[in-house]
PDBML (XML) file of the C-alpha atoms, coordinates in Angstrom:
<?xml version="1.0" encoding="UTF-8" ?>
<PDBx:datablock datablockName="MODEL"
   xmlns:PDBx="http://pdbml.pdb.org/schema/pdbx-v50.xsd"
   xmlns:xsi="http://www.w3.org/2001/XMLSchema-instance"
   xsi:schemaLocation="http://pdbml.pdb.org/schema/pdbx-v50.xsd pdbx-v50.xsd">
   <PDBx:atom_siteCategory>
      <PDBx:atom_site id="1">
         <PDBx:B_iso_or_equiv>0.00</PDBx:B_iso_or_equiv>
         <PDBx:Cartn_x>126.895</PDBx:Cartn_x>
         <PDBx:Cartn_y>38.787</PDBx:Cartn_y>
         <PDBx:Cartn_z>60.744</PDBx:Cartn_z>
         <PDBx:auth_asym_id>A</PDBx:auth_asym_id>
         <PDBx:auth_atom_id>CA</PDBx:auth_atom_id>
         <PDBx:auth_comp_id>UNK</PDBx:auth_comp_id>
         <PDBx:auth_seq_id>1</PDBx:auth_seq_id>
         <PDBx:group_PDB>ATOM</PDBx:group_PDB>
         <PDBx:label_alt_id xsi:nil="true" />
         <PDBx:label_asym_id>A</PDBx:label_asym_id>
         <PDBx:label_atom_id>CA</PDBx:label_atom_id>
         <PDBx:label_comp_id>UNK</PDBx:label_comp_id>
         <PDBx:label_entity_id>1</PDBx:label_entity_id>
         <PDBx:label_seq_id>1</PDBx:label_seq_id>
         <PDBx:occupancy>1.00</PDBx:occupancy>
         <PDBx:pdbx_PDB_model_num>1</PDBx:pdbx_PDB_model_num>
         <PDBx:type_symbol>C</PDBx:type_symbol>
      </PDBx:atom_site>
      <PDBx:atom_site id="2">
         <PDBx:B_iso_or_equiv>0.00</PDBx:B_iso_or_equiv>
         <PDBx:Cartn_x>125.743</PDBx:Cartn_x>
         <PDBx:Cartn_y>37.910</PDBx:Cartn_y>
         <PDBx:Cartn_z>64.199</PDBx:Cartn_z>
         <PDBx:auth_asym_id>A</PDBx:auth_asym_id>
         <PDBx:auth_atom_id>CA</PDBx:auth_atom_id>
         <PDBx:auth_comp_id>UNK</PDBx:auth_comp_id>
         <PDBx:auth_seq_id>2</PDBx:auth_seq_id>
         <PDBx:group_PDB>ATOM</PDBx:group_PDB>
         <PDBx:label_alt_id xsi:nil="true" />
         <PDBx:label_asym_id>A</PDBx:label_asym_id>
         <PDBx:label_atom_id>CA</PDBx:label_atom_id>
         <PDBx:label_comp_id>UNK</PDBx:label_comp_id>
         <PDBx:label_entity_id>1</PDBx:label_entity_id>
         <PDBx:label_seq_id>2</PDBx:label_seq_id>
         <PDBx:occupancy>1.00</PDBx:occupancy>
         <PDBx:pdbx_PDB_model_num>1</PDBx:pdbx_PDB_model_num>
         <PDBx:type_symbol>C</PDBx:type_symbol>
      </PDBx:atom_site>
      <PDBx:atom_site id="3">
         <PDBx:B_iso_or_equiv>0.00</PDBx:B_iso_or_equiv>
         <PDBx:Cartn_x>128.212</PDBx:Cartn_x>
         <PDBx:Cartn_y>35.549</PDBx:Cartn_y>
         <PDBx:Cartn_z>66.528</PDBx:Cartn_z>
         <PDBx:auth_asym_id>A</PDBx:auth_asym_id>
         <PDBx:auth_atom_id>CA</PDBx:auth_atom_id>
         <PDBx:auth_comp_id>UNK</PDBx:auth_comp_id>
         <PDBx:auth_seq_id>3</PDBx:auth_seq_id>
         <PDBx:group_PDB>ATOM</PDBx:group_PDB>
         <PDBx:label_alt_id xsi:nil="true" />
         <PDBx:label_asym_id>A</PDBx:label_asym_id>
         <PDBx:label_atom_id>CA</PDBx:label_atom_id>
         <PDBx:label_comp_id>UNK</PDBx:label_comp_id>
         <PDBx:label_entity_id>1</PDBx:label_entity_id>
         <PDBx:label_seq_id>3</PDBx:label_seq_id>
         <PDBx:occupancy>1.00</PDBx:occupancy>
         <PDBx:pdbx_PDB_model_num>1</PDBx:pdbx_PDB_model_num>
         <PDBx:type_symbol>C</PDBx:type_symbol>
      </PDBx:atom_site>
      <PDBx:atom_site id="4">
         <PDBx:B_iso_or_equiv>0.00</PDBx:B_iso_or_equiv>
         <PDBx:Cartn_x>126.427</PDBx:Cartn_x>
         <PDBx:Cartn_y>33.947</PDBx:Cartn_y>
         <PDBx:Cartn_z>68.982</PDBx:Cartn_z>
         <PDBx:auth_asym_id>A</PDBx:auth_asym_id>
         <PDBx:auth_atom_id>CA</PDBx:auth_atom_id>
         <PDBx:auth_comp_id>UNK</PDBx:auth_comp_id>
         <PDBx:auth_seq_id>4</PDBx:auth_seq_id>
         <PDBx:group_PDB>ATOM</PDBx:group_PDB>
         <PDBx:label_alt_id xsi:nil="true" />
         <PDBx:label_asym_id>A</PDBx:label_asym_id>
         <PDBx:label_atom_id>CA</PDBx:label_atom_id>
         <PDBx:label_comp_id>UNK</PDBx:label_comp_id>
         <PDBx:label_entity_id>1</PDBx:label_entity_id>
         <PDBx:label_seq_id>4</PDBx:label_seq_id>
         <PDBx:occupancy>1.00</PDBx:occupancy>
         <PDBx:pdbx_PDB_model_num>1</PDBx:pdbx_PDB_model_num>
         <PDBx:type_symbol>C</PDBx:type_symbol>
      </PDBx:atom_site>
      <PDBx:atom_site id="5">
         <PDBx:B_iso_or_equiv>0.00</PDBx:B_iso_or_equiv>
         <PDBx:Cartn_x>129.071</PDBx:Cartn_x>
         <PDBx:Cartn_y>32.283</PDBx:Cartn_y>
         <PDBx:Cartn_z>71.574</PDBx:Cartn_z>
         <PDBx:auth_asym_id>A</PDBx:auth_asym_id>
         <PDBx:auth_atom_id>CA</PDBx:auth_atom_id>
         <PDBx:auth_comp_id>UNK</PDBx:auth_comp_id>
         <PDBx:auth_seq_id>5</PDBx:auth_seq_id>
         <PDBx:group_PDB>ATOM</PDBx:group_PDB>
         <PDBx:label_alt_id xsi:nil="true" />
         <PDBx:label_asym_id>A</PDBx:label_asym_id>
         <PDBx:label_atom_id>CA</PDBx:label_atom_id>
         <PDBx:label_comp_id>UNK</PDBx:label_comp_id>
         <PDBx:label_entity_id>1</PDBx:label_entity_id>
         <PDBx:label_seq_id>5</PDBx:label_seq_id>
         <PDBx:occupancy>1.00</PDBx:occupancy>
         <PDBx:pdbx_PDB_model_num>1</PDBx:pdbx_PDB_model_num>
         <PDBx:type_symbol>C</PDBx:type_symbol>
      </PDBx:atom_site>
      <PDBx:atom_site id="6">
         <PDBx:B_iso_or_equiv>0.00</PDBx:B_iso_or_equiv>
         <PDBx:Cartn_x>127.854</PDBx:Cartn_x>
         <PDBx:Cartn_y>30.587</PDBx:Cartn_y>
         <PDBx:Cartn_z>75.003</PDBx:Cartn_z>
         <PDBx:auth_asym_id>A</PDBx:auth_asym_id>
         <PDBx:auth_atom_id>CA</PDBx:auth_atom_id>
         <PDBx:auth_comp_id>UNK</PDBx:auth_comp_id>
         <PDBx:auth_seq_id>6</PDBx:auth_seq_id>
         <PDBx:group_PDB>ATOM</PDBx:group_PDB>
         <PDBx:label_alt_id xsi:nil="true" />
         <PDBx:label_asym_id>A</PDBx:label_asym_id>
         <PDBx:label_atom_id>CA</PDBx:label_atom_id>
         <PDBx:label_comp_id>UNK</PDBx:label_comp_id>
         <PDBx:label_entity_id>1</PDBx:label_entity_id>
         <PDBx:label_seq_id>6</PDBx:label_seq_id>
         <PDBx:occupancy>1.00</PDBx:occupancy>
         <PDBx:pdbx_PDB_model_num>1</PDBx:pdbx_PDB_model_num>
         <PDBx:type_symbol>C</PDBx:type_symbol>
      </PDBx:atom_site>
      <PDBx:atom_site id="7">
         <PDBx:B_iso_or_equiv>0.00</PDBx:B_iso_or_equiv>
         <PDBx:Cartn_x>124.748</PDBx:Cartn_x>
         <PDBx:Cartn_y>28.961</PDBx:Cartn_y>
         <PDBx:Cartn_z>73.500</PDBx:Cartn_z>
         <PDBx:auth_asym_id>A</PDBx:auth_asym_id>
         <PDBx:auth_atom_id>CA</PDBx:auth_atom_id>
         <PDBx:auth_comp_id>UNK</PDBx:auth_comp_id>
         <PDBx:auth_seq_id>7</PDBx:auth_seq_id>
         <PDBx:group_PDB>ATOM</PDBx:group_PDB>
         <PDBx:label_alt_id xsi:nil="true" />
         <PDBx:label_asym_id>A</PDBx:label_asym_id>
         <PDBx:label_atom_id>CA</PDBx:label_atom_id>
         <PDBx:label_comp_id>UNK</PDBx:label_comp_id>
         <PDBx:label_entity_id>1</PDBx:label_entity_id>
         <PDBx:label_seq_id>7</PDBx:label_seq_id>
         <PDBx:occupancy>1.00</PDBx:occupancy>
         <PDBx:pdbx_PDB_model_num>1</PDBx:pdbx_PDB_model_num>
         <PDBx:type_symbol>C</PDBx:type_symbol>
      </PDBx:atom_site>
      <PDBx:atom_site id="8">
         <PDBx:B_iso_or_equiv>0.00</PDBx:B_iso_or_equiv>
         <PDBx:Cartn_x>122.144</PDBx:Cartn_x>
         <PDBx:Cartn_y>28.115</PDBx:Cartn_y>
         <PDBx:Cartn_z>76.034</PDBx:Cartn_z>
         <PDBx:auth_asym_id>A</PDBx:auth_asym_id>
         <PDBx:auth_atom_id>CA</PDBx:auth_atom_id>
         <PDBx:auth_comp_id>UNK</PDBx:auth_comp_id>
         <PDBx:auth_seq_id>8</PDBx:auth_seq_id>
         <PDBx:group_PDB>ATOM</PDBx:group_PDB>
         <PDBx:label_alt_id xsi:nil="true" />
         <PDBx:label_asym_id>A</PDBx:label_asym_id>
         <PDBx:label_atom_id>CA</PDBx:label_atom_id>
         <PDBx:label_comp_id>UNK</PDBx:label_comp_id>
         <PDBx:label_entity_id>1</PDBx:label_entity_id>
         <PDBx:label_seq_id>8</PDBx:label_seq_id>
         <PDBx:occupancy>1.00</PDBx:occupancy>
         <PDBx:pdbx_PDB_model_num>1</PDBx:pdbx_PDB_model_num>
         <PDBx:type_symbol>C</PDBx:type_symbol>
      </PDBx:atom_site>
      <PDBx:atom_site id="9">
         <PDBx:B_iso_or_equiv>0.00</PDBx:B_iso_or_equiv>
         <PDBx:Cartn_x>118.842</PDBx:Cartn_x>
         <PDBx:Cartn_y>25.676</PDBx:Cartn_y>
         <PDBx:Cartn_z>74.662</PDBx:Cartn_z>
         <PDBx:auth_asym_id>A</PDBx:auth_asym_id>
         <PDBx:auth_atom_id>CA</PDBx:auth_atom_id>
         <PDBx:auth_comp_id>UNK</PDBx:auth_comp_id>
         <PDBx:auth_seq_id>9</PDBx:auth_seq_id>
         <PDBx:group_PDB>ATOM</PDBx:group_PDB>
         <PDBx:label_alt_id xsi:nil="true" />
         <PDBx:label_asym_id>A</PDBx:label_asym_id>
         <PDBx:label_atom_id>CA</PDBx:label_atom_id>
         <PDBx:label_comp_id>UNK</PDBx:label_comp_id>
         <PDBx:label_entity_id>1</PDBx:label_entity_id>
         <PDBx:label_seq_id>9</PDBx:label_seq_id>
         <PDBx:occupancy>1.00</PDBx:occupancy>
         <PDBx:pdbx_PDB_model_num>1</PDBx:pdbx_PDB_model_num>
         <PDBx:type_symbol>C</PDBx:type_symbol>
      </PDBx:atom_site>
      <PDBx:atom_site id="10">
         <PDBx:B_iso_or_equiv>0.00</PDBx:B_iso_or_equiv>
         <PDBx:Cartn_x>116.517</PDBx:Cartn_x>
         <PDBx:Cartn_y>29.169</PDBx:Cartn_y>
         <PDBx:Cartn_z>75.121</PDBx:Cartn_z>
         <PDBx:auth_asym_id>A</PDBx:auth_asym_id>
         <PDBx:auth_atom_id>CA</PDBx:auth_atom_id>
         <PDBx:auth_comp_id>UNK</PDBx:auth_comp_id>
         <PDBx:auth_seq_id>10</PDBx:auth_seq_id>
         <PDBx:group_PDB>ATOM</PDBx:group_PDB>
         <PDBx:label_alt_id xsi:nil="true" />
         <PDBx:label_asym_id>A</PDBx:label_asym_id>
         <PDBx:label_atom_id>CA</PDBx:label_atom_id>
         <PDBx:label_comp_id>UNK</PDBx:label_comp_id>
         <PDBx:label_entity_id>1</PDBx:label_entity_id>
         <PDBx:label_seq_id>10</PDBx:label_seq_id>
         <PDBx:occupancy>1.00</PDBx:occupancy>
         <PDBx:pdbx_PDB_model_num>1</PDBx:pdbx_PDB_model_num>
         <PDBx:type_symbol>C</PDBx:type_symbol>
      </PDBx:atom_site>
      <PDBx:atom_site id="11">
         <PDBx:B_iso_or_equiv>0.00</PDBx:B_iso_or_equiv>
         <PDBx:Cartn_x>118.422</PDBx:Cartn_x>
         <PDBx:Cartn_y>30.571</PDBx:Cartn_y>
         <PDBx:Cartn_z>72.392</PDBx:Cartn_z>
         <PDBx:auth_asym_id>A</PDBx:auth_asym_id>
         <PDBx:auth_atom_id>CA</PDBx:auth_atom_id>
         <PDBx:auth_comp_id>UNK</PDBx:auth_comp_id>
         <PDBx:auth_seq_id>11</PDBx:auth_seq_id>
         <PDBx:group_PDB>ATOM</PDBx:group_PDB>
         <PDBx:label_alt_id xsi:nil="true" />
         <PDBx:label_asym_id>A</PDBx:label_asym_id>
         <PDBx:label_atom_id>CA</PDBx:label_atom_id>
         <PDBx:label_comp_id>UNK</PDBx:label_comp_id>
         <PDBx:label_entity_id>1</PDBx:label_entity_id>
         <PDBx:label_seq_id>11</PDBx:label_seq_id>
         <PDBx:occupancy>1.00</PDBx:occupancy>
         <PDBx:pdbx_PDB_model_num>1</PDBx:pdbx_PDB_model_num>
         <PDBx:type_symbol>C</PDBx:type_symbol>
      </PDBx:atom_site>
      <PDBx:atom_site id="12">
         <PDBx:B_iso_or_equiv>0.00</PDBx:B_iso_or_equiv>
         <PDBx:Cartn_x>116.618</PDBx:Cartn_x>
         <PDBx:Cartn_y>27.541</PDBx:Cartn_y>
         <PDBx:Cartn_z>70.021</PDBx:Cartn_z>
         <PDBx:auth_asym_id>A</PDBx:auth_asym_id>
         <PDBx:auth_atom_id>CA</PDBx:auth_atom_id>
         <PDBx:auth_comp_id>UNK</PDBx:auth_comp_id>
         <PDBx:auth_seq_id>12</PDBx:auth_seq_id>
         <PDBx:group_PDB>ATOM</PDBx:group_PDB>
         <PDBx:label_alt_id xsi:nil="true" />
         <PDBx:label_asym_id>A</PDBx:label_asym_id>
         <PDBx:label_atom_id>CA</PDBx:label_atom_id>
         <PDBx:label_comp_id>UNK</PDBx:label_comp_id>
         <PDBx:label_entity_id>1</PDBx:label_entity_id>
         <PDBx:label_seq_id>12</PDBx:label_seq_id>
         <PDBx:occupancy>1.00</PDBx:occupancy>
         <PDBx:pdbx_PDB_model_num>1</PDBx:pdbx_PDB_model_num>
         <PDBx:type_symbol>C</PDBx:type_symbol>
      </PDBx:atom_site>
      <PDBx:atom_site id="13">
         <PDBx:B_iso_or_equiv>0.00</PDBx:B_iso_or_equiv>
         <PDBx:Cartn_x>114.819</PDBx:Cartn_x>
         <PDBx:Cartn_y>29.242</PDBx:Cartn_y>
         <PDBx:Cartn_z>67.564</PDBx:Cartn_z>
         <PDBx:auth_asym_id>A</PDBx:auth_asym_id>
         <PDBx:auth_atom_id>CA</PDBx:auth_atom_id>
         <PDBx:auth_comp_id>UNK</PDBx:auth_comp_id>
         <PDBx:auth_seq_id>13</PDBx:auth_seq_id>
         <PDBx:group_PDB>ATOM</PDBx:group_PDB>
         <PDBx:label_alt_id xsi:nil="true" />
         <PDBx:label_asym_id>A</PDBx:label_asym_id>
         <PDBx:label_atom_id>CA</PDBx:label_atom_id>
         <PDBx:label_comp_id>UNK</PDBx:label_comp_id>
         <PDBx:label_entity_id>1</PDBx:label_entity_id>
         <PDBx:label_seq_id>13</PDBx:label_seq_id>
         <PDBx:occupancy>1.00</PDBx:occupancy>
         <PDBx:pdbx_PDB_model_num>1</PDBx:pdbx_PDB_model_num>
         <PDBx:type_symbol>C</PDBx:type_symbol>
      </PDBx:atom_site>
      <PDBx:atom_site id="14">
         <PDBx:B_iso_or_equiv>0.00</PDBx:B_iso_or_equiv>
         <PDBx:Cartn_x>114.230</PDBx:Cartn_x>
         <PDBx:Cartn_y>30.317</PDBx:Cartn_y>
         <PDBx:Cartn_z>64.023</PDBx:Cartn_z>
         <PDBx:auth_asym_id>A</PDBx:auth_asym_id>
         <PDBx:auth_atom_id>CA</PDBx:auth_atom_id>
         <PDBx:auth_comp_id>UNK</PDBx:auth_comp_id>
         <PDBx:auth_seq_id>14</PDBx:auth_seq_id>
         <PDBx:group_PDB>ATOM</PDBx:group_PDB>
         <PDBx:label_alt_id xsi:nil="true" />
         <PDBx:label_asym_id>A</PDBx:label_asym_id>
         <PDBx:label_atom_id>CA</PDBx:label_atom_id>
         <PDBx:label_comp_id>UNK</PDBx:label_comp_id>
         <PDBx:label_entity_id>1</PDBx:label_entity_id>
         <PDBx:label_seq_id>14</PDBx:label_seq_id>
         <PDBx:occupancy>1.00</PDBx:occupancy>
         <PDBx:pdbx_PDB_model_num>1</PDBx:pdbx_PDB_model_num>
         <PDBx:type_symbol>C</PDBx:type_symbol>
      </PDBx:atom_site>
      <PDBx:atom_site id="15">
         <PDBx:B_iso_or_equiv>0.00</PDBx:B_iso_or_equiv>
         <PDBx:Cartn_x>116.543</PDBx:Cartn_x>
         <PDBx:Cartn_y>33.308</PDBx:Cartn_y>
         <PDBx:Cartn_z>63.662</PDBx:Cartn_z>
         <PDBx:auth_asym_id>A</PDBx:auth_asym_id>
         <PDBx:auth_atom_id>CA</PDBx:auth_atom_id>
         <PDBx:auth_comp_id>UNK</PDBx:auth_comp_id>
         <PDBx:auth_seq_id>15</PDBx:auth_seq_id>
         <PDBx:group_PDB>ATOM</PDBx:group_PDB>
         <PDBx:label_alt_id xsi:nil="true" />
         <PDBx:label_asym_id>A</PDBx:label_asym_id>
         <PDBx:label_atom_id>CA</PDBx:label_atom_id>
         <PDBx:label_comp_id>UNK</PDBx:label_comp_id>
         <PDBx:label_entity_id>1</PDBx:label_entity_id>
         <PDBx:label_seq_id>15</PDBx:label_seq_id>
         <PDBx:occupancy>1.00</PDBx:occupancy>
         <PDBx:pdbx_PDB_model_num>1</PDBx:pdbx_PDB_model_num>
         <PDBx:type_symbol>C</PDBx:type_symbol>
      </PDBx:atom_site>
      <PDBx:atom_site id="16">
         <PDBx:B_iso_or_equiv>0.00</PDBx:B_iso_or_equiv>
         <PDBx:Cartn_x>115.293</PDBx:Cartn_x>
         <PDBx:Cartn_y>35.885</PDBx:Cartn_y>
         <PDBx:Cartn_z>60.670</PDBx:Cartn_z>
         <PDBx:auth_asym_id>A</PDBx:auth_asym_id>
         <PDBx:auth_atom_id>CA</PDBx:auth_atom_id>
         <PDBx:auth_comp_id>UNK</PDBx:auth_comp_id>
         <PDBx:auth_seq_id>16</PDBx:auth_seq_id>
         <PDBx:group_PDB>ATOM</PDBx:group_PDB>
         <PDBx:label_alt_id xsi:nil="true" />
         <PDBx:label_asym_id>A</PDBx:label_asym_id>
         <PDBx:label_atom_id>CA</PDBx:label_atom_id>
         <PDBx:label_comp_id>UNK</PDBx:label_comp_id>
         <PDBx:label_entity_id>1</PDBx:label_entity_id>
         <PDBx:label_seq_id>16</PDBx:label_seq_id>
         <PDBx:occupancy>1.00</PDBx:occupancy>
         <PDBx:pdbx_PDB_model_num>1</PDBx:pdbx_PDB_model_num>
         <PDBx:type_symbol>C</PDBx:type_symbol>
      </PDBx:atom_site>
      <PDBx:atom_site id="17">
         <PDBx:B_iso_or_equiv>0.00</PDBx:B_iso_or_equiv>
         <PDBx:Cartn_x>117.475</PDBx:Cartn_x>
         <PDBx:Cartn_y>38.912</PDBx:Cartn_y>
         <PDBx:Cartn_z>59.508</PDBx:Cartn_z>
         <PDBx:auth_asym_id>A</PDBx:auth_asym_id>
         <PDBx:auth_atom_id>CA</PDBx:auth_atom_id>
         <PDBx:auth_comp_id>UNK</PDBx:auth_comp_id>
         <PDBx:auth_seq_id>17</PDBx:auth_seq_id>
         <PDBx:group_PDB>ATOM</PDBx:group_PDB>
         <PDBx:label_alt_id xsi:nil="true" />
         <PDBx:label_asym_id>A</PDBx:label_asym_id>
         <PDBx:label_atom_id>CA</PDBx:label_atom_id>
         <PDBx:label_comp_id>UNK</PDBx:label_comp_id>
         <PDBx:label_entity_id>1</PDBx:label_entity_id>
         <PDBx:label_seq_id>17</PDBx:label_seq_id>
         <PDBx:occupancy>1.00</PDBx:occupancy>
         <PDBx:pdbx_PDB_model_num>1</PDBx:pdbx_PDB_model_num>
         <PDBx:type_symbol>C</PDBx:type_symbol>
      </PDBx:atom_site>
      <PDBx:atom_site id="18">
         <PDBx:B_iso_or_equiv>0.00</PDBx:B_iso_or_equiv>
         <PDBx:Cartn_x>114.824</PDBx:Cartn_x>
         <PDBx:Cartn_y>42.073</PDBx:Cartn_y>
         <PDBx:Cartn_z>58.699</PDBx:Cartn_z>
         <PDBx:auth_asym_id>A</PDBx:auth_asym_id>
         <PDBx:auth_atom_id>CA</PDBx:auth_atom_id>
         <PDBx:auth_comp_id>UNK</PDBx:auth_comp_id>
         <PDBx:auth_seq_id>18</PDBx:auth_seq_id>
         <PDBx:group_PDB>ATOM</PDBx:group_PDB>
         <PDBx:label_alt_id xsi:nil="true" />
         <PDBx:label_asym_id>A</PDBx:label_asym_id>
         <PDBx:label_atom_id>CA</PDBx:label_atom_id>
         <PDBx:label_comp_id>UNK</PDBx:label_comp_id>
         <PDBx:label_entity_id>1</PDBx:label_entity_id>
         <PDBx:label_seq_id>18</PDBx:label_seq_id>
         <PDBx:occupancy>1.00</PDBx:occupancy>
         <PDBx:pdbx_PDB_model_num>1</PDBx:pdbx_PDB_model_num>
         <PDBx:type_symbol>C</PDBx:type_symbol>
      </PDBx:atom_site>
      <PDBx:atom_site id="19">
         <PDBx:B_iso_or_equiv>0.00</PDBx:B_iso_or_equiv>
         <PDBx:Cartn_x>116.282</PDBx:Cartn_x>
         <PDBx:Cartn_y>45.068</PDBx:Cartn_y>
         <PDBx:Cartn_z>56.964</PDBx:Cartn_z>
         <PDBx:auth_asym_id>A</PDBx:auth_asym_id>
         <PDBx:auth_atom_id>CA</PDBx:auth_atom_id>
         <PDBx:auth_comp_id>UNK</PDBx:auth_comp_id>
         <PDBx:auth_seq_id>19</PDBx:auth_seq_id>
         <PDBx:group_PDB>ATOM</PDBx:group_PDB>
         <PDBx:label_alt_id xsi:nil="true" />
         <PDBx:label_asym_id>A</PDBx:label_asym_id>
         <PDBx:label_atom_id>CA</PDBx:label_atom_id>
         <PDBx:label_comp_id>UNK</PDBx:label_comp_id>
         <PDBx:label_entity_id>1</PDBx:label_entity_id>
         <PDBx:label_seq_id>19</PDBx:label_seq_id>
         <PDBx:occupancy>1.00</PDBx:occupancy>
         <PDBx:pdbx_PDB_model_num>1</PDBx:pdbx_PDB_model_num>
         <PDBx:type_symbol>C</PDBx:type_symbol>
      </PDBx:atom_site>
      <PDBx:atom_site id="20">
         <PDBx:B_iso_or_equiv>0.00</PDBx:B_iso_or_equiv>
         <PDBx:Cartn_x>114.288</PDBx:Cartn_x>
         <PDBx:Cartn_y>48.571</PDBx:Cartn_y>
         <PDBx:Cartn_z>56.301</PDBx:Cartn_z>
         <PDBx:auth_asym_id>A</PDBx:auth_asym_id>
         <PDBx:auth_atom_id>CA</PDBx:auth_atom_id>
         <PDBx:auth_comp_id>UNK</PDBx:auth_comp_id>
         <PDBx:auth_seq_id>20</PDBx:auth_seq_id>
         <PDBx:group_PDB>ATOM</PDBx:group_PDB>
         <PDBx:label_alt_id xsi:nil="true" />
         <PDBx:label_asym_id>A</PDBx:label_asym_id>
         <PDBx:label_atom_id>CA</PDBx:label_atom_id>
         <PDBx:label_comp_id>UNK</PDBx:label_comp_id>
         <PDBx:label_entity_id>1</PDBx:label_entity_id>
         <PDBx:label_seq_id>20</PDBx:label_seq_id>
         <PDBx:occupancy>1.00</PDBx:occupancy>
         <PDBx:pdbx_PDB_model_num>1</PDBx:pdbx_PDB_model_num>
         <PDBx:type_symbol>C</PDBx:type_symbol>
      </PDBx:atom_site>
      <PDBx:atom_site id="21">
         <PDBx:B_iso_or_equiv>0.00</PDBx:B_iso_or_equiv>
         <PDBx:Cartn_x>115.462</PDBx:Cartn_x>
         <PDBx:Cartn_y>52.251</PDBx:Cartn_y>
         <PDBx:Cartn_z>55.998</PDBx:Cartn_z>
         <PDBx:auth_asym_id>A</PDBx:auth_asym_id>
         <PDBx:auth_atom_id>CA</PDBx:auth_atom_id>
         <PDBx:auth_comp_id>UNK</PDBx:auth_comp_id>
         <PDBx:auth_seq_id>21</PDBx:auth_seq_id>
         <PDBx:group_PDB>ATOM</PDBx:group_PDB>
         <PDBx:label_alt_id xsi:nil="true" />
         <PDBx:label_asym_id>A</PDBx:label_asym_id>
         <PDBx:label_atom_id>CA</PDBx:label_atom_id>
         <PDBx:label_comp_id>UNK</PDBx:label_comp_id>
         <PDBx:label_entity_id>1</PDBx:label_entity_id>
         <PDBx:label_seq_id>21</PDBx:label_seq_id>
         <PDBx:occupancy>1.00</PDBx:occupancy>
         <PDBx:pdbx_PDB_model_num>1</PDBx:pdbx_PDB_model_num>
         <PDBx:type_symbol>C</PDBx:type_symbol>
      </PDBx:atom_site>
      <PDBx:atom_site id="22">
         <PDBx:B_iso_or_equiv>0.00</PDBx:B_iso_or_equiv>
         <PDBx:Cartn_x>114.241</PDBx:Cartn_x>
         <PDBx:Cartn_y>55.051</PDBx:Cartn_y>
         <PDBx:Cartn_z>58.447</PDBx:Cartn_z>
         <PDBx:auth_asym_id>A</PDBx:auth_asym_id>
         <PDBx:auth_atom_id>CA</PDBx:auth_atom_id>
         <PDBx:auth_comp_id>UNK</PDBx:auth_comp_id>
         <PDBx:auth_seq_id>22</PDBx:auth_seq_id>
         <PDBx:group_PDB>ATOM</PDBx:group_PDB>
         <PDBx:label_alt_id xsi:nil="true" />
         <PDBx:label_asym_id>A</PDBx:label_asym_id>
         <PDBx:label_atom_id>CA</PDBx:label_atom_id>
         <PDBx:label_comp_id>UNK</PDBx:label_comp_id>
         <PDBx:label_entity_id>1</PDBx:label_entity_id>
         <PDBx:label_seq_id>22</PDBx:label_seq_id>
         <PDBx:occupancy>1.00</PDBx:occupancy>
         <PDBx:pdbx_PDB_model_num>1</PDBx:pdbx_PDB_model_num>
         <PDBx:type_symbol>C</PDBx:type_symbol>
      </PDBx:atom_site>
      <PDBx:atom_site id="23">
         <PDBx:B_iso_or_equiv>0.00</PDBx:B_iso_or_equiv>
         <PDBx:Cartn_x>114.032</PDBx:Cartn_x>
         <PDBx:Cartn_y>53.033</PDBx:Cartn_y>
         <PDBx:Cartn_z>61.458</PDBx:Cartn_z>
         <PDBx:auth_asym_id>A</PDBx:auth_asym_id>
         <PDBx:auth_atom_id>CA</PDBx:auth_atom_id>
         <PDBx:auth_comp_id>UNK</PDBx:auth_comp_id>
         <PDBx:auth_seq_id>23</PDBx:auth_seq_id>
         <PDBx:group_PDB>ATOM</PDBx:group_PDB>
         <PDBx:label_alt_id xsi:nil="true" />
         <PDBx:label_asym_id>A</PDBx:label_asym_id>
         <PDBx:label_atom_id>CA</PDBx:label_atom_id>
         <PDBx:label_comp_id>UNK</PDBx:label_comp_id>
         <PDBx:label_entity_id>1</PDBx:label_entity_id>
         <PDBx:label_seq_id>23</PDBx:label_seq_id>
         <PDBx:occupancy>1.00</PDBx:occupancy>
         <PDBx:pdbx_PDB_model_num>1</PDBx:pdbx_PDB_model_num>
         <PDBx:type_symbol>C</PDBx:type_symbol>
      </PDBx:atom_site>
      <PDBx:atom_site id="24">
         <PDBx:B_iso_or_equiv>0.00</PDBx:B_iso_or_equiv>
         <PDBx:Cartn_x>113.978</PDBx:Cartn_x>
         <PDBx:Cartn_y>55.084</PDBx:Cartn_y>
         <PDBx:Cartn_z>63.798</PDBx:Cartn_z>
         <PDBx:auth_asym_id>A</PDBx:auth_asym_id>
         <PDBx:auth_atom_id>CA</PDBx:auth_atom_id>
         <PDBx:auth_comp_id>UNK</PDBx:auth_comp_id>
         <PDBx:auth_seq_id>24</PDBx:auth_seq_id>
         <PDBx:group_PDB>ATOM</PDBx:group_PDB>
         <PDBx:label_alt_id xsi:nil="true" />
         <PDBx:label_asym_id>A</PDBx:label_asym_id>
         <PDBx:label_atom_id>CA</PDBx:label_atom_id>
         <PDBx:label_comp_id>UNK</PDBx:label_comp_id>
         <PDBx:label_entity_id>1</PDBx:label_entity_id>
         <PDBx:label_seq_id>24</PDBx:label_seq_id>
         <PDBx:occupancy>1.00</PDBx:occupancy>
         <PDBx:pdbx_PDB_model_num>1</PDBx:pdbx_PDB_model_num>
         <PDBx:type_symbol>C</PDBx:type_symbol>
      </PDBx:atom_site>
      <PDBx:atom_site id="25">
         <PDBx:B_iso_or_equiv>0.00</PDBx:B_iso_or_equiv>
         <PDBx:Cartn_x>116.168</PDBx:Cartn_x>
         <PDBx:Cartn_y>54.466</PDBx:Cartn_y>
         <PDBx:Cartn_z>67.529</PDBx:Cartn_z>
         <PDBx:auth_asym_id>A</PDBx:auth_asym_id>
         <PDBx:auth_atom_id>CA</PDBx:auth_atom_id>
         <PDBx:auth_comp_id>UNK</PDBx:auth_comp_id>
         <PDBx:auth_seq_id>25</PDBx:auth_seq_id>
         <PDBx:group_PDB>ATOM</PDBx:group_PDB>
         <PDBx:label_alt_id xsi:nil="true" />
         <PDBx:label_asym_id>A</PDBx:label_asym_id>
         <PDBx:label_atom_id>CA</PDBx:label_atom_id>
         <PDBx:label_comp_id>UNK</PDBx:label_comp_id>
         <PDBx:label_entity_id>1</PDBx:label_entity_id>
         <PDBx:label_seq_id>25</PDBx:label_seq_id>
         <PDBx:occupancy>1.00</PDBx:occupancy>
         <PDBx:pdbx_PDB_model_num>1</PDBx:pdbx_PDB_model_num>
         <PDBx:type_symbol>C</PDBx:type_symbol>
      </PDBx:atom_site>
   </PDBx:atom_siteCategory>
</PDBx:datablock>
């Protein structure tokens, strides 16, 4: 999940989840 609270109109967007294993920091 991702909350997103205090909204401002930069935060307009298309928001995509990505996933992968051995991402490293």
């Amino acid at each position: 999940y991702m909350q997103m609270d205090s909204l401002k109109p930069d935060d307009t967007a298309v928001y995509y989840c990505a996933a992968d294993t051995g991402v490293i920091l």
